[in-house]
PDB file of N, CA and C in Angstrom:
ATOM      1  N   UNK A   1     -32.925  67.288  -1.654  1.00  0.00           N
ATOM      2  CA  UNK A   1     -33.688  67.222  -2.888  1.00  0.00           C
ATOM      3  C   UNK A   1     -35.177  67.029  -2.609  1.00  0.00           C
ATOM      4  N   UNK A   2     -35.458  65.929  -1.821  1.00  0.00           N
ATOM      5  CA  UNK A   2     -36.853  65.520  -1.507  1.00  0.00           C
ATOM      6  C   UNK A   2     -37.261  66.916  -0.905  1.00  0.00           C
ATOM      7  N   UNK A   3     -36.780  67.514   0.167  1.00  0.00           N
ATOM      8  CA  UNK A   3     -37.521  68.913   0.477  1.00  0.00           C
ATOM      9  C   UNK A   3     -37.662  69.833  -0.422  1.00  0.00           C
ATOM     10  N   UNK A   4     -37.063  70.304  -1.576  1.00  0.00           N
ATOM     11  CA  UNK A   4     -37.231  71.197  -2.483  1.00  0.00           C
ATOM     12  C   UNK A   4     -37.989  70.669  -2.865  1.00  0.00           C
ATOM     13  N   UNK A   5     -38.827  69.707  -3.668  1.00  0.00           N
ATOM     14  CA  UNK A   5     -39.745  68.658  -4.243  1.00  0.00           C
ATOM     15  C   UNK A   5     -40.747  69.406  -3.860  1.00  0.00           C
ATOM     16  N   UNK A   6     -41.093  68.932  -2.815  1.00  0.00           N
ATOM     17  CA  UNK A   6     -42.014  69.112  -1.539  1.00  0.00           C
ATOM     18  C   UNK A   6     -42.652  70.515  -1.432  1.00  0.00           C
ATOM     19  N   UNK A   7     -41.691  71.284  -0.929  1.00  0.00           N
ATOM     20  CA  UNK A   7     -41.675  72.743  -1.535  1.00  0.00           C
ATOM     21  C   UNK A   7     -42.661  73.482  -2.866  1.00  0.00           C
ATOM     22  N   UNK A   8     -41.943  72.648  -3.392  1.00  0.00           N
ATOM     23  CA  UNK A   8     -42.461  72.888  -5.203  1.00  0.00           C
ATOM     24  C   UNK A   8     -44.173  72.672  -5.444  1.00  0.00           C
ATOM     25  N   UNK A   9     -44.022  71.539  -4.770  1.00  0.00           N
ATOM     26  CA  UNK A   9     -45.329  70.807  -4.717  1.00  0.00           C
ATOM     27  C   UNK A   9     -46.445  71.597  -3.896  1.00  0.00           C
ATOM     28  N   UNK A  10     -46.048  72.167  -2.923  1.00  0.00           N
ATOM     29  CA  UNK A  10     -46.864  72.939  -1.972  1.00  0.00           C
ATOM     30  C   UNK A  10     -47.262  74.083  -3.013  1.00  0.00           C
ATOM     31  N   UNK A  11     -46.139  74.831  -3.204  1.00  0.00           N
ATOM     32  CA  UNK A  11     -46.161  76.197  -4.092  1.00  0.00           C
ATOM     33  C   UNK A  11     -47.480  75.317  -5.434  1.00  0.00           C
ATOM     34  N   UNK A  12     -47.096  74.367  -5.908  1.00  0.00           N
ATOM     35  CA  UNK A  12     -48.054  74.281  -7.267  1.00  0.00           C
ATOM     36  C   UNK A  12     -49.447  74.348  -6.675  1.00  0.00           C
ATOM     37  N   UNK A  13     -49.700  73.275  -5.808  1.00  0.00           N
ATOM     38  CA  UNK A  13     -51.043  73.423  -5.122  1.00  0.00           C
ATOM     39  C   UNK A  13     -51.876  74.493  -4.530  1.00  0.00           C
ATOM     40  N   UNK A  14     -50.766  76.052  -4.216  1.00  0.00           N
ATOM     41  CA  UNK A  14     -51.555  76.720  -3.721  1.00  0.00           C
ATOM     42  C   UNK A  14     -52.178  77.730  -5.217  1.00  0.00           C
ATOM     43  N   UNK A  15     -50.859  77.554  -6.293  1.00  0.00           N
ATOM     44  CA  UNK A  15     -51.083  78.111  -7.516  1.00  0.00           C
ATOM     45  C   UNK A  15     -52.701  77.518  -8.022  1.00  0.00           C
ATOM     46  N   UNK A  16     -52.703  76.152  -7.976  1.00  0.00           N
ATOM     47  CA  UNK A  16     -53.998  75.910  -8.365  1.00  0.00           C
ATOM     48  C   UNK A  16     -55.440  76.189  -7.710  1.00  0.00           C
ATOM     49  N   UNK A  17     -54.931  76.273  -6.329  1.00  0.00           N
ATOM     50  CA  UNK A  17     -55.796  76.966  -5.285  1.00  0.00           C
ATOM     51  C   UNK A  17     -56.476  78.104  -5.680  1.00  0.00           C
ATOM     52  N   UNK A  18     -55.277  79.127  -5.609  1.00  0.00           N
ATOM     53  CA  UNK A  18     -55.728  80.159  -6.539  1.00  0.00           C
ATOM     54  C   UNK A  18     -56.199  80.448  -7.966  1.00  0.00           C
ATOM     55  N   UNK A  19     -55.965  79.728  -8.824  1.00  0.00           N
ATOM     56  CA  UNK A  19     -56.522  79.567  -9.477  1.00  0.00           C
ATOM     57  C   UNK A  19     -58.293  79.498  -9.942  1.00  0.00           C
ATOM     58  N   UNK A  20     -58.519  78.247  -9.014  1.00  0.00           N
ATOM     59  CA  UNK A  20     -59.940  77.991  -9.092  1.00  0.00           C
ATOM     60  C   UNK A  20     -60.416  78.764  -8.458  1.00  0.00           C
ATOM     61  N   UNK A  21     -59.951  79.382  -7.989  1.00  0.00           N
ATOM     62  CA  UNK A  21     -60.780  80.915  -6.633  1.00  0.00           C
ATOM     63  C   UNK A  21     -61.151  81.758  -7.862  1.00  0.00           C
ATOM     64  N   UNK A  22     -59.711  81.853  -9.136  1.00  0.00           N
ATOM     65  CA  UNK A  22     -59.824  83.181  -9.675  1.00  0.00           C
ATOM     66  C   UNK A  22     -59.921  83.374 -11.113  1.00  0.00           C
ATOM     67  N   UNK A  23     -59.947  82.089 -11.730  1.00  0.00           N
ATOM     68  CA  UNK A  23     -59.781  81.614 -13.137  1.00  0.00           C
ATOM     69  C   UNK A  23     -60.834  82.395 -13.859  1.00  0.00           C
ATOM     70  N   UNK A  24     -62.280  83.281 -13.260  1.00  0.00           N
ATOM     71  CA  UNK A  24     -63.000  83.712 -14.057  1.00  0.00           C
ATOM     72  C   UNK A  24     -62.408  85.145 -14.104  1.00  0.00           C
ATOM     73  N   UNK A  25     -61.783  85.506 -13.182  1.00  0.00           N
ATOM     74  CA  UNK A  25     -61.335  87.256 -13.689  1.00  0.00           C
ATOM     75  C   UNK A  25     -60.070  87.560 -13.632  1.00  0.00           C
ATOM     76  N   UNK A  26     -59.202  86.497 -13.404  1.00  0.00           N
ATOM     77  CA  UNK A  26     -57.806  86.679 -14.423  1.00  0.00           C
ATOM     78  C   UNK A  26     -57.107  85.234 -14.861  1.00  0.00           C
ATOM     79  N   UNK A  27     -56.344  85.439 -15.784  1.00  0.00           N
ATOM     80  CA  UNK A  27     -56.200  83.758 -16.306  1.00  0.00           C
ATOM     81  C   UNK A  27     -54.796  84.824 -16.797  1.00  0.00           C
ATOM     82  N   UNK A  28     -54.033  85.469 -16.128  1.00  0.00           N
ATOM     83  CA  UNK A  28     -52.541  85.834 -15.984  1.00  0.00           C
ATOM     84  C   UNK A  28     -51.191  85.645 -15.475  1.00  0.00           C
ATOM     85  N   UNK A  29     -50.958  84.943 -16.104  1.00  0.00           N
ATOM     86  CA  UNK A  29     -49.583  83.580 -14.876  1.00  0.00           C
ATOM     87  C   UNK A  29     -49.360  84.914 -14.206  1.00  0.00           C
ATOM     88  N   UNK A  30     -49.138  85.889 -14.504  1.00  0.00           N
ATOM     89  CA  UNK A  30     -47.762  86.345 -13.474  1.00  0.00           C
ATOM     90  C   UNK A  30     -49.005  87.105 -12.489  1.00  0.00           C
ATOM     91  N   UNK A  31     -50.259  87.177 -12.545  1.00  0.00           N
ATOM     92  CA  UNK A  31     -50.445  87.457 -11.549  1.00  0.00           C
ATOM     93  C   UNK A  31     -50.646  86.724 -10.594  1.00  0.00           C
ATOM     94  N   UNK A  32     -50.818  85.429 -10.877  1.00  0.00           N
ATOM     95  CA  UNK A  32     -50.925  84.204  -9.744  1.00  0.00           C
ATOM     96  C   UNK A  32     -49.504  83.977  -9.407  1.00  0.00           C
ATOM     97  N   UNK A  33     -48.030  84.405  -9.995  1.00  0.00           N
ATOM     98  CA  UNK A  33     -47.078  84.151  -9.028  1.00  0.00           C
ATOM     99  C   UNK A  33     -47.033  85.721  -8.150  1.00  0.00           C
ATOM    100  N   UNK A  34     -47.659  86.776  -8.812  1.00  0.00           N
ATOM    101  CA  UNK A  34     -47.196  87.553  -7.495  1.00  0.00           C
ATOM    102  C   UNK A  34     -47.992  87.325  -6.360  1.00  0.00           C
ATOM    103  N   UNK A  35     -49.365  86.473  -6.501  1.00  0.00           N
ATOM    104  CA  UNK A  35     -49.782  86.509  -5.419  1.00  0.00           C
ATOM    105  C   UNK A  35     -49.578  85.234  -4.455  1.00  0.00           C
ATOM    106  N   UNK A  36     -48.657  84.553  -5.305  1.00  0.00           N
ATOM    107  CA  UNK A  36     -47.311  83.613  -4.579  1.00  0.00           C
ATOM    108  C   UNK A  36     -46.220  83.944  -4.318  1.00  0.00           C
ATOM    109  N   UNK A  37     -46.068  85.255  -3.961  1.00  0.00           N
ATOM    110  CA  UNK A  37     -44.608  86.459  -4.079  1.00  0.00           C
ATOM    111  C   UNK A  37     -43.354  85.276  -4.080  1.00  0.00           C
ATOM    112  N   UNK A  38     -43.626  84.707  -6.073  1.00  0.00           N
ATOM    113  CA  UNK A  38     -42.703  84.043  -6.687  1.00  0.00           C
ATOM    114  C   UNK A  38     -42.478  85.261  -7.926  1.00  0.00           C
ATOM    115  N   UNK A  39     -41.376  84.124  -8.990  1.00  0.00           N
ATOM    116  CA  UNK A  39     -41.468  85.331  -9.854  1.00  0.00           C
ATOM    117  C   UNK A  39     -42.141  84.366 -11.062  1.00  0.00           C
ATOM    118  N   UNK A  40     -42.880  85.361 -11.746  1.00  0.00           N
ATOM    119  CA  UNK A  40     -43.193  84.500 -13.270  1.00  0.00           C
ATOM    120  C   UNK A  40     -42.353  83.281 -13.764  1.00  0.00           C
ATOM    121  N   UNK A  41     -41.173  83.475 -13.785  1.00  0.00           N
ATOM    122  CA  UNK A  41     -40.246  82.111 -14.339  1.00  0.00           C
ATOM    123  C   UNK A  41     -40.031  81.353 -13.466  1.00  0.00           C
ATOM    124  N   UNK A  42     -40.193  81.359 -12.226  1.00  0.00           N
ATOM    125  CA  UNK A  42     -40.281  80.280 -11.134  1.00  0.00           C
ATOM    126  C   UNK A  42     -41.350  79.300 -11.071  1.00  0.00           C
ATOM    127  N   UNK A  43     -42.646  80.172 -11.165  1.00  0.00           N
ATOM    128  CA  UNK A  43     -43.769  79.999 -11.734  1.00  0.00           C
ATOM    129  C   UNK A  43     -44.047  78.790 -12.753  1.00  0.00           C
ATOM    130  N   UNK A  44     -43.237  78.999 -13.564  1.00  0.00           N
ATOM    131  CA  UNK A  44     -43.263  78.467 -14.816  1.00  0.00           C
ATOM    132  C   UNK A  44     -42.504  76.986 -14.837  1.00  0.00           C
ATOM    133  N   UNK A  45     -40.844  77.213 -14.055  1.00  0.00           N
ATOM    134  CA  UNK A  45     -40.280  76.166 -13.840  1.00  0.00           C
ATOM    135  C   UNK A  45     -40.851  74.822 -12.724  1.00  0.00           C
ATOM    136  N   UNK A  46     -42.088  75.411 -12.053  1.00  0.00           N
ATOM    137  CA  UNK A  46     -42.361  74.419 -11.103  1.00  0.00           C
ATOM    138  C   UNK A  46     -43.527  73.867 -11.730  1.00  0.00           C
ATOM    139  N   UNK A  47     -44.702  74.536 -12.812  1.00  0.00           N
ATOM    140  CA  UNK A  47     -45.403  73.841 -13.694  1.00  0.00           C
ATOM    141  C   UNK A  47     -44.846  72.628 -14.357  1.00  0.00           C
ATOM    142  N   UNK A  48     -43.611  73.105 -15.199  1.00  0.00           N
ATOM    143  CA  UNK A  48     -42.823  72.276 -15.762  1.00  0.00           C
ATOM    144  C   UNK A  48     -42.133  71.328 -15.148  1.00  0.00           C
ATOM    145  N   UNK A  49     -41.782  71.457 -14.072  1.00  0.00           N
ATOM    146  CA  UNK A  49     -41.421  70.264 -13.453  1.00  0.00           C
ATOM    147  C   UNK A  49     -42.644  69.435 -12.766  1.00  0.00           C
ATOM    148  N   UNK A  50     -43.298  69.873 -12.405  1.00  0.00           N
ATOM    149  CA  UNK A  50     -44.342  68.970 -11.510  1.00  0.00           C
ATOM    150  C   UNK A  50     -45.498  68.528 -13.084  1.00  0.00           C
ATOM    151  N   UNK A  51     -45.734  69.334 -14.255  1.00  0.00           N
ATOM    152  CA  UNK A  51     -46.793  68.932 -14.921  1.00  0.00           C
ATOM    153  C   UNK A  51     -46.463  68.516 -16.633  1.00  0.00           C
ATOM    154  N   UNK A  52     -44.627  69.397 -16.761  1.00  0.00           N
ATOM    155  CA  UNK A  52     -44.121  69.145 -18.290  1.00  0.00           C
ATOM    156  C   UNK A  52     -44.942  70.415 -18.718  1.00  0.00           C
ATOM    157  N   UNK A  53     -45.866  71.418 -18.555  1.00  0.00           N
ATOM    158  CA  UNK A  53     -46.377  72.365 -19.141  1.00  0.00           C
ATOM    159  C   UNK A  53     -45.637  73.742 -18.541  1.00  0.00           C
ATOM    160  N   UNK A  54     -45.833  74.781 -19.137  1.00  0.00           N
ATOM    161  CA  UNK A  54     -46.297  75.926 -18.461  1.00  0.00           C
ATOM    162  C   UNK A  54     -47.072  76.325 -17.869  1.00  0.00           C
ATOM    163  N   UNK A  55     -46.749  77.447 -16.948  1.00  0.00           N
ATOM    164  CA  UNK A  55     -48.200  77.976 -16.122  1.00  0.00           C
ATOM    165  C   UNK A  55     -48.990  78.472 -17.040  1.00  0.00           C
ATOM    166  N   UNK A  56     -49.268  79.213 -18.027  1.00  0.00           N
ATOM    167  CA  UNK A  56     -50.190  79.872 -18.919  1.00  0.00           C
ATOM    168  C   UNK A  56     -50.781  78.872 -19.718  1.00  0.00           C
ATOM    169  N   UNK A  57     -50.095  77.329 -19.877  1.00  0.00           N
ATOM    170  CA  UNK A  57     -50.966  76.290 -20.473  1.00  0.00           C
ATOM    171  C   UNK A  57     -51.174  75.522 -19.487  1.00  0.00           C
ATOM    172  N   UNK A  58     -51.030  75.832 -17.795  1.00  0.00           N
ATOM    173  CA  UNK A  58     -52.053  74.904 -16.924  1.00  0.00           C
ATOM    174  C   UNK A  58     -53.289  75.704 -16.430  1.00  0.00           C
ATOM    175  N   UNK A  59     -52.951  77.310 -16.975  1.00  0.00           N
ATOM    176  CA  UNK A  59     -54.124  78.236 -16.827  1.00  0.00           C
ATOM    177  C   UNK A  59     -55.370  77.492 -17.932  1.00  0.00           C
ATOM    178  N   UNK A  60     -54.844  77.650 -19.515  1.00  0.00           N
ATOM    179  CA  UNK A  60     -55.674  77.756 -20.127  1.00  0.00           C
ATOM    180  C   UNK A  60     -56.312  76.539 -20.262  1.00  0.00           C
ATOM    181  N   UNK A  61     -55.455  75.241 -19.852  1.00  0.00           N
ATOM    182  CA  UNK A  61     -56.358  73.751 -19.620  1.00  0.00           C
ATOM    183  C   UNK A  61     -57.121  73.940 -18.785  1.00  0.00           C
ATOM    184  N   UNK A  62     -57.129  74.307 -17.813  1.00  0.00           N
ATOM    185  CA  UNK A  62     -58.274  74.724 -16.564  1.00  0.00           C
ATOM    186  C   UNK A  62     -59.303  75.269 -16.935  1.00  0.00           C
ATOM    187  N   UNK A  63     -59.090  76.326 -17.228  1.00  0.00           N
ATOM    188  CA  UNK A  63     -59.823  77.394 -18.079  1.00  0.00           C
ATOM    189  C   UNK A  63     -61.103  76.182 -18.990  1.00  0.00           C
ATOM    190  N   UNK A  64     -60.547  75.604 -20.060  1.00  0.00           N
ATOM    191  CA  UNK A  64     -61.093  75.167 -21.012  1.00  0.00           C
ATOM    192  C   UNK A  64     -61.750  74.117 -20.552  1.00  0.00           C
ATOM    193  N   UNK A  65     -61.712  73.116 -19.366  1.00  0.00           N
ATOM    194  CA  UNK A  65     -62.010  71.873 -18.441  1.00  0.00           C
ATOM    195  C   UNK A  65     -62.911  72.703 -18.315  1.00  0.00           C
ATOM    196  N   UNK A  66     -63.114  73.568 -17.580  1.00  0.00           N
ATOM    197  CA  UNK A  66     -64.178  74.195 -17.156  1.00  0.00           C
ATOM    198  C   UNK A  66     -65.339  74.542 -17.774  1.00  0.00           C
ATOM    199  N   UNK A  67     -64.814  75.323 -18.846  1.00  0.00           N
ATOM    200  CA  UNK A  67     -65.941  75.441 -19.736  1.00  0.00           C
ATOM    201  C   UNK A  67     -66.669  74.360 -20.278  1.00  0.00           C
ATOM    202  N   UNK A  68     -65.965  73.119 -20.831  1.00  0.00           N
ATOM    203  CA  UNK A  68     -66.537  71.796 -20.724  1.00  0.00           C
ATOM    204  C   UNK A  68     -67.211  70.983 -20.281  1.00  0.00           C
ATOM    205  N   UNK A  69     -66.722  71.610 -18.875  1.00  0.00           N
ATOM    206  CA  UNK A  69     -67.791  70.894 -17.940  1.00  0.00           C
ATOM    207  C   UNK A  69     -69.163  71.550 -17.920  1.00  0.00           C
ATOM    208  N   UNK A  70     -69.263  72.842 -17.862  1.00  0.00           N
ATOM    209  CA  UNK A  70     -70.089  73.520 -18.015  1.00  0.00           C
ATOM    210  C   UNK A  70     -71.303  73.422 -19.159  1.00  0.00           C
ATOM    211  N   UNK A  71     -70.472  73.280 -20.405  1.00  0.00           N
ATOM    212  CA  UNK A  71     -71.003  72.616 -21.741  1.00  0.00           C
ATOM    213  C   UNK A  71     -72.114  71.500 -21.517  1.00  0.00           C
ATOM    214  N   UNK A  72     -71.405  70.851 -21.112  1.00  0.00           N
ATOM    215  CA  UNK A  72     -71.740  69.403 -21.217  1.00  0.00           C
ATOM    216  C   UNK A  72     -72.801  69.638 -19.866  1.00  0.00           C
ATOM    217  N   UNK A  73     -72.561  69.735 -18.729  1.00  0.00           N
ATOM    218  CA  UNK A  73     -73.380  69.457 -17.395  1.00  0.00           C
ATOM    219  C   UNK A  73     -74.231  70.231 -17.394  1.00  0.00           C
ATOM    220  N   UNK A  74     -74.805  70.912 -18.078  1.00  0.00           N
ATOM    221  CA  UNK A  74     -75.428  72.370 -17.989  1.00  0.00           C
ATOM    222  C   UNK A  74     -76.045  72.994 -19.397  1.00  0.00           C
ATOM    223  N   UNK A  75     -77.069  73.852 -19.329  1.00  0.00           N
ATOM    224  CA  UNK A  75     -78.022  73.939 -20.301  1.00  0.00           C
ATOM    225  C   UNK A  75     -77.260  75.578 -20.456  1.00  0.00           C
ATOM    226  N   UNK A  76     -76.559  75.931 -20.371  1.00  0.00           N
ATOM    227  CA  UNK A  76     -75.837  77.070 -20.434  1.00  0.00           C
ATOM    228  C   UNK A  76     -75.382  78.039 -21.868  1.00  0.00           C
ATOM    229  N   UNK A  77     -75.850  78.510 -22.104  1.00  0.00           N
ATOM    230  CA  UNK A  77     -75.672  79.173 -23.579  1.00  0.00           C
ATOM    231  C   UNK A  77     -74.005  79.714 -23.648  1.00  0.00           C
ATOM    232  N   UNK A  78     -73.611  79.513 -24.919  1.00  0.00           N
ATOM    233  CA  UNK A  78     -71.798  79.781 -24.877  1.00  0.00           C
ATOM    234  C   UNK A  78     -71.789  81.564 -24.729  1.00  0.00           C
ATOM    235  N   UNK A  79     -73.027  82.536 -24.635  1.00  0.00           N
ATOM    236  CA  UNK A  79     -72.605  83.342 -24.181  1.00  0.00           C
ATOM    237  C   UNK A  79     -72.565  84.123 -23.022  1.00  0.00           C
ATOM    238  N   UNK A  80     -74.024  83.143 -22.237  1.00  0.00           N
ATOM    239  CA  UNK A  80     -73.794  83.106 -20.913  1.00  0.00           C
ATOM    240  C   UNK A  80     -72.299  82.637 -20.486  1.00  0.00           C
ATOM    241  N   UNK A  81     -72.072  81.423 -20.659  1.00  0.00           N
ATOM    242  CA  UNK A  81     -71.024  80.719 -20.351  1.00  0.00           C
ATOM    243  C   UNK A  81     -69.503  81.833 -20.425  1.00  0.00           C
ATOM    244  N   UNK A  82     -69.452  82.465 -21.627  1.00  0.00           N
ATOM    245  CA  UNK A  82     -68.568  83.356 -22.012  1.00  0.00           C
ATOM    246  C   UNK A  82     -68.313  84.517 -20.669  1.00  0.00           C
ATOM    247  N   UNK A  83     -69.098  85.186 -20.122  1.00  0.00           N
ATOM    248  CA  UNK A  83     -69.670  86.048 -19.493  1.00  0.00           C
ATOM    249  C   UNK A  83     -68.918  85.587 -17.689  1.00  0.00           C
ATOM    250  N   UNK A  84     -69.334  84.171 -17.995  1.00  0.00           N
ATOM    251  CA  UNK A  84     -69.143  83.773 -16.480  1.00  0.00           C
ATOM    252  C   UNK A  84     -67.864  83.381 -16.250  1.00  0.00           C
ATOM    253  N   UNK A  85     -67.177  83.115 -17.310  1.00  0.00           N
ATOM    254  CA  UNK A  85     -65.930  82.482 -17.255  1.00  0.00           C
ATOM    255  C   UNK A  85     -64.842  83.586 -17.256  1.00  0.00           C
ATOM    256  N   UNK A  86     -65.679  84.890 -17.264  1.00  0.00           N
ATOM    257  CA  UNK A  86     -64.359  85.743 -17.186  1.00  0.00           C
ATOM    258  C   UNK A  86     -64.311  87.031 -18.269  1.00  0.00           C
ATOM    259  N   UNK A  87     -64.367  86.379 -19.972  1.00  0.00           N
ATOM    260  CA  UNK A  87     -64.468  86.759 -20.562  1.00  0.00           C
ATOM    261  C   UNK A  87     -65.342  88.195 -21.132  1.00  0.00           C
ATOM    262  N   UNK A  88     -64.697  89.048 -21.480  1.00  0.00           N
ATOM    263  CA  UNK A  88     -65.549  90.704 -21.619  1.00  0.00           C
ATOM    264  C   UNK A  88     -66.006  90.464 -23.177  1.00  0.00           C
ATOM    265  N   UNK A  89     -65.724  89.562 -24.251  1.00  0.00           N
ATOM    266  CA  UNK A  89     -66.404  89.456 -25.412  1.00  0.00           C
ATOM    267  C   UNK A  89     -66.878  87.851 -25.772  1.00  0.00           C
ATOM    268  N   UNK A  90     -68.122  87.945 -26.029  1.00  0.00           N
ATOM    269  CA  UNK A  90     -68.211  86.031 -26.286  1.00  0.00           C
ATOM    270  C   UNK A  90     -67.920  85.651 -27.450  1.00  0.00           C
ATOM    271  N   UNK A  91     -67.141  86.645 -28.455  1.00  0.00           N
ATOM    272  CA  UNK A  91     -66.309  86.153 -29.838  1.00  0.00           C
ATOM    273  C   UNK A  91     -65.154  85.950 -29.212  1.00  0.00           C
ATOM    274  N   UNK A  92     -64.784  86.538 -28.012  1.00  0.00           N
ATOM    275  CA  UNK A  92     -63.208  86.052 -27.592  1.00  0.00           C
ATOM    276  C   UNK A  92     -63.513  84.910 -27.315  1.00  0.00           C
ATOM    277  N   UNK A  93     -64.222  84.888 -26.340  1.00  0.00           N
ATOM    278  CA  UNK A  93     -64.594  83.026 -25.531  1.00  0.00           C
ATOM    279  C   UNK A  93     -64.722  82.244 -26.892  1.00  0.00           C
ATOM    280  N   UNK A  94     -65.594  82.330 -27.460  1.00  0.00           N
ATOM    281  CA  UNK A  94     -65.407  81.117 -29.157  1.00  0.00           C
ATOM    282  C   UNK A  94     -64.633  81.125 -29.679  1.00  0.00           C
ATOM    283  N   UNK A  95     -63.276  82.001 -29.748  1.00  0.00           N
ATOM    284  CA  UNK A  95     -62.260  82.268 -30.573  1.00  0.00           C
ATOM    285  C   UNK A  95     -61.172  81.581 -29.830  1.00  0.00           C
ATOM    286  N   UNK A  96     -61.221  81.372 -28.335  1.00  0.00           N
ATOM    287  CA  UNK A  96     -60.415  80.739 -27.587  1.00  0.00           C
ATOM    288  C   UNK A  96     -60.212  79.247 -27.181  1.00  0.00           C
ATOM    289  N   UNK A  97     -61.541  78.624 -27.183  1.00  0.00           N
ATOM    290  CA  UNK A  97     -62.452  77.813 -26.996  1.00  0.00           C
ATOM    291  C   UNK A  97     -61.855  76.791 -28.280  1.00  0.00           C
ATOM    292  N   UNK A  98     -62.060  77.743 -29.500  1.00  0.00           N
ATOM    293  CA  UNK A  98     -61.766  76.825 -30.762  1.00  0.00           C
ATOM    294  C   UNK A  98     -60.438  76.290 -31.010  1.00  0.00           C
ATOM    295  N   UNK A  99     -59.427  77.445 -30.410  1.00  0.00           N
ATOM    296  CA  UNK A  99     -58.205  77.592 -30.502  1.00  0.00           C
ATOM    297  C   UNK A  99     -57.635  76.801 -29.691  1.00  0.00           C
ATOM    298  N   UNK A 100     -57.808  75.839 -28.535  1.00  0.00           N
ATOM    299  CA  UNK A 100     -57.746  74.801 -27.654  1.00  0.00           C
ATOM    300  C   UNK A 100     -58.757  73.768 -27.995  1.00  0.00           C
ATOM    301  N   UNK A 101     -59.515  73.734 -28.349  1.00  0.00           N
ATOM    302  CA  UNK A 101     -60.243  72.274 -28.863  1.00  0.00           C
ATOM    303  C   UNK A 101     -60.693  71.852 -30.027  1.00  0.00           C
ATOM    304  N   UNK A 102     -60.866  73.298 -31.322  1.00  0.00           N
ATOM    305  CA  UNK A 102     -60.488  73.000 -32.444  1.00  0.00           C
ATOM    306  C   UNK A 102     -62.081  72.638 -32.894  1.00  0.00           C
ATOM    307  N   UNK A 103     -62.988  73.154 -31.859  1.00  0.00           N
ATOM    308  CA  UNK A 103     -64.691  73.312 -32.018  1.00  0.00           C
ATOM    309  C   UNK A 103     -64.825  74.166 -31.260  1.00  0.00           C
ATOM    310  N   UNK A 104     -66.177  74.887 -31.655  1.00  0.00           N
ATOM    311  CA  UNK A 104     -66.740  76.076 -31.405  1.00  0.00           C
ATOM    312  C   UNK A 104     -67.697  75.559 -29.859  1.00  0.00           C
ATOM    313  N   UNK A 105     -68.073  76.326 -28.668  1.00  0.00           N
ATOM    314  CA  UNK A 105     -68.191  75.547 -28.042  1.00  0.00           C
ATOM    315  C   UNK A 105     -69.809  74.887 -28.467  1.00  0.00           C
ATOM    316  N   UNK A 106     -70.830  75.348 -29.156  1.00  0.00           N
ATOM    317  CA  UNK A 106     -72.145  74.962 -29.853  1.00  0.00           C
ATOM    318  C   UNK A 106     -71.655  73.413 -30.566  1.00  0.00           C
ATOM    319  N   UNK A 107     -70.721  73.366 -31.580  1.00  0.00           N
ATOM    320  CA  UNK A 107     -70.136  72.647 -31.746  1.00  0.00           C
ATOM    321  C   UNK A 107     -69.474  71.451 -31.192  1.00  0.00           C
ATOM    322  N   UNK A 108     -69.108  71.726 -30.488  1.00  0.00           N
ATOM    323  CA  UNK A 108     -68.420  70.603 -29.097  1.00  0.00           C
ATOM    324  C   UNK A 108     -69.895  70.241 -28.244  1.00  0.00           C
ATOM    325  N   UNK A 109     -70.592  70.830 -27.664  1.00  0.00           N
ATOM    326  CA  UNK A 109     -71.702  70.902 -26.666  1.00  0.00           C
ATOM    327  C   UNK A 109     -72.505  69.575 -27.838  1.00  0.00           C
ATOM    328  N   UNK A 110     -72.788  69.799 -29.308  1.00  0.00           N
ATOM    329  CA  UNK A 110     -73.826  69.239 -30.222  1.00  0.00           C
ATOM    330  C   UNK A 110     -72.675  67.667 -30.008  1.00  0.00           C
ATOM    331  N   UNK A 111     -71.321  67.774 -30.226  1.00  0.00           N
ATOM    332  CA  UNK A 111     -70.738  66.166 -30.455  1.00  0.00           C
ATOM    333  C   UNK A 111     -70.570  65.834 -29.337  1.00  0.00           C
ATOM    334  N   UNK A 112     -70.494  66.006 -28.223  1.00  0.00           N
ATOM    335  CA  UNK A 112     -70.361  65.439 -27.379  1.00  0.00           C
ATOM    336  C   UNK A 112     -71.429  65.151 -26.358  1.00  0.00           C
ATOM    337  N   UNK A 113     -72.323  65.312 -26.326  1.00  0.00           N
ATOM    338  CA  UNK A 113     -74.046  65.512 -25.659  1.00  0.00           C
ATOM    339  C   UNK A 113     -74.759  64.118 -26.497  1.00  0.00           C
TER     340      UNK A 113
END
């Protein structure tokens, strides 16, 4: 048991590895398990076990941490910001942004600053 654990644990860490390498030009679970030649639902079951989430909601918390940080640490306009994070429209990035924190990021950047 403890070695499968272990296992699991390795596999999540390199998922997040990759991740932060790649979070600005794809934020696609299944392409971060093929490039863990896992499968998407494996993917998914080792999020859930190691975090209680899914991979596509430990993508998009990342995702959104980021932009936050960015917000906040940084004089960064939300459509620069949009731009860098990946995103090909900066109504998607505000539309996404809102849809996980429930403020626009101008909005969030003004209450929390």
């Amino acid at each position: 048991m403890h070695l499968r654990y272990e296992r699991k644990v390795v596999i999540f860490l390199n998922f997040k590895s990759l991740l932060e390498a790649n979070f600005s030009t794809n934020r696609n679970a299944d392409f971060y398990a093929k490039k863990l030649n896992i499968t998407y639902k494996h993917l998914n079951e080792i999020c859930k076990e190691i975090l209680n989430v899914t991979a596509k909601q430990f993508i998009d918390a990342f995702v959104i941490l980021e932009a936050k940080r960015l917000l906040i640490n940084s004089e960064i306009k939300s459509t620069e910001l949009a731009y860098k994070l990946g995103f090909q429209e900066p109504t998607n990035f505000v539309k996404y942004f809102k849809k996980h924190t429930k403020f626009t990021p101008n909005s969030f950047k003004k209450e929390y600053i």
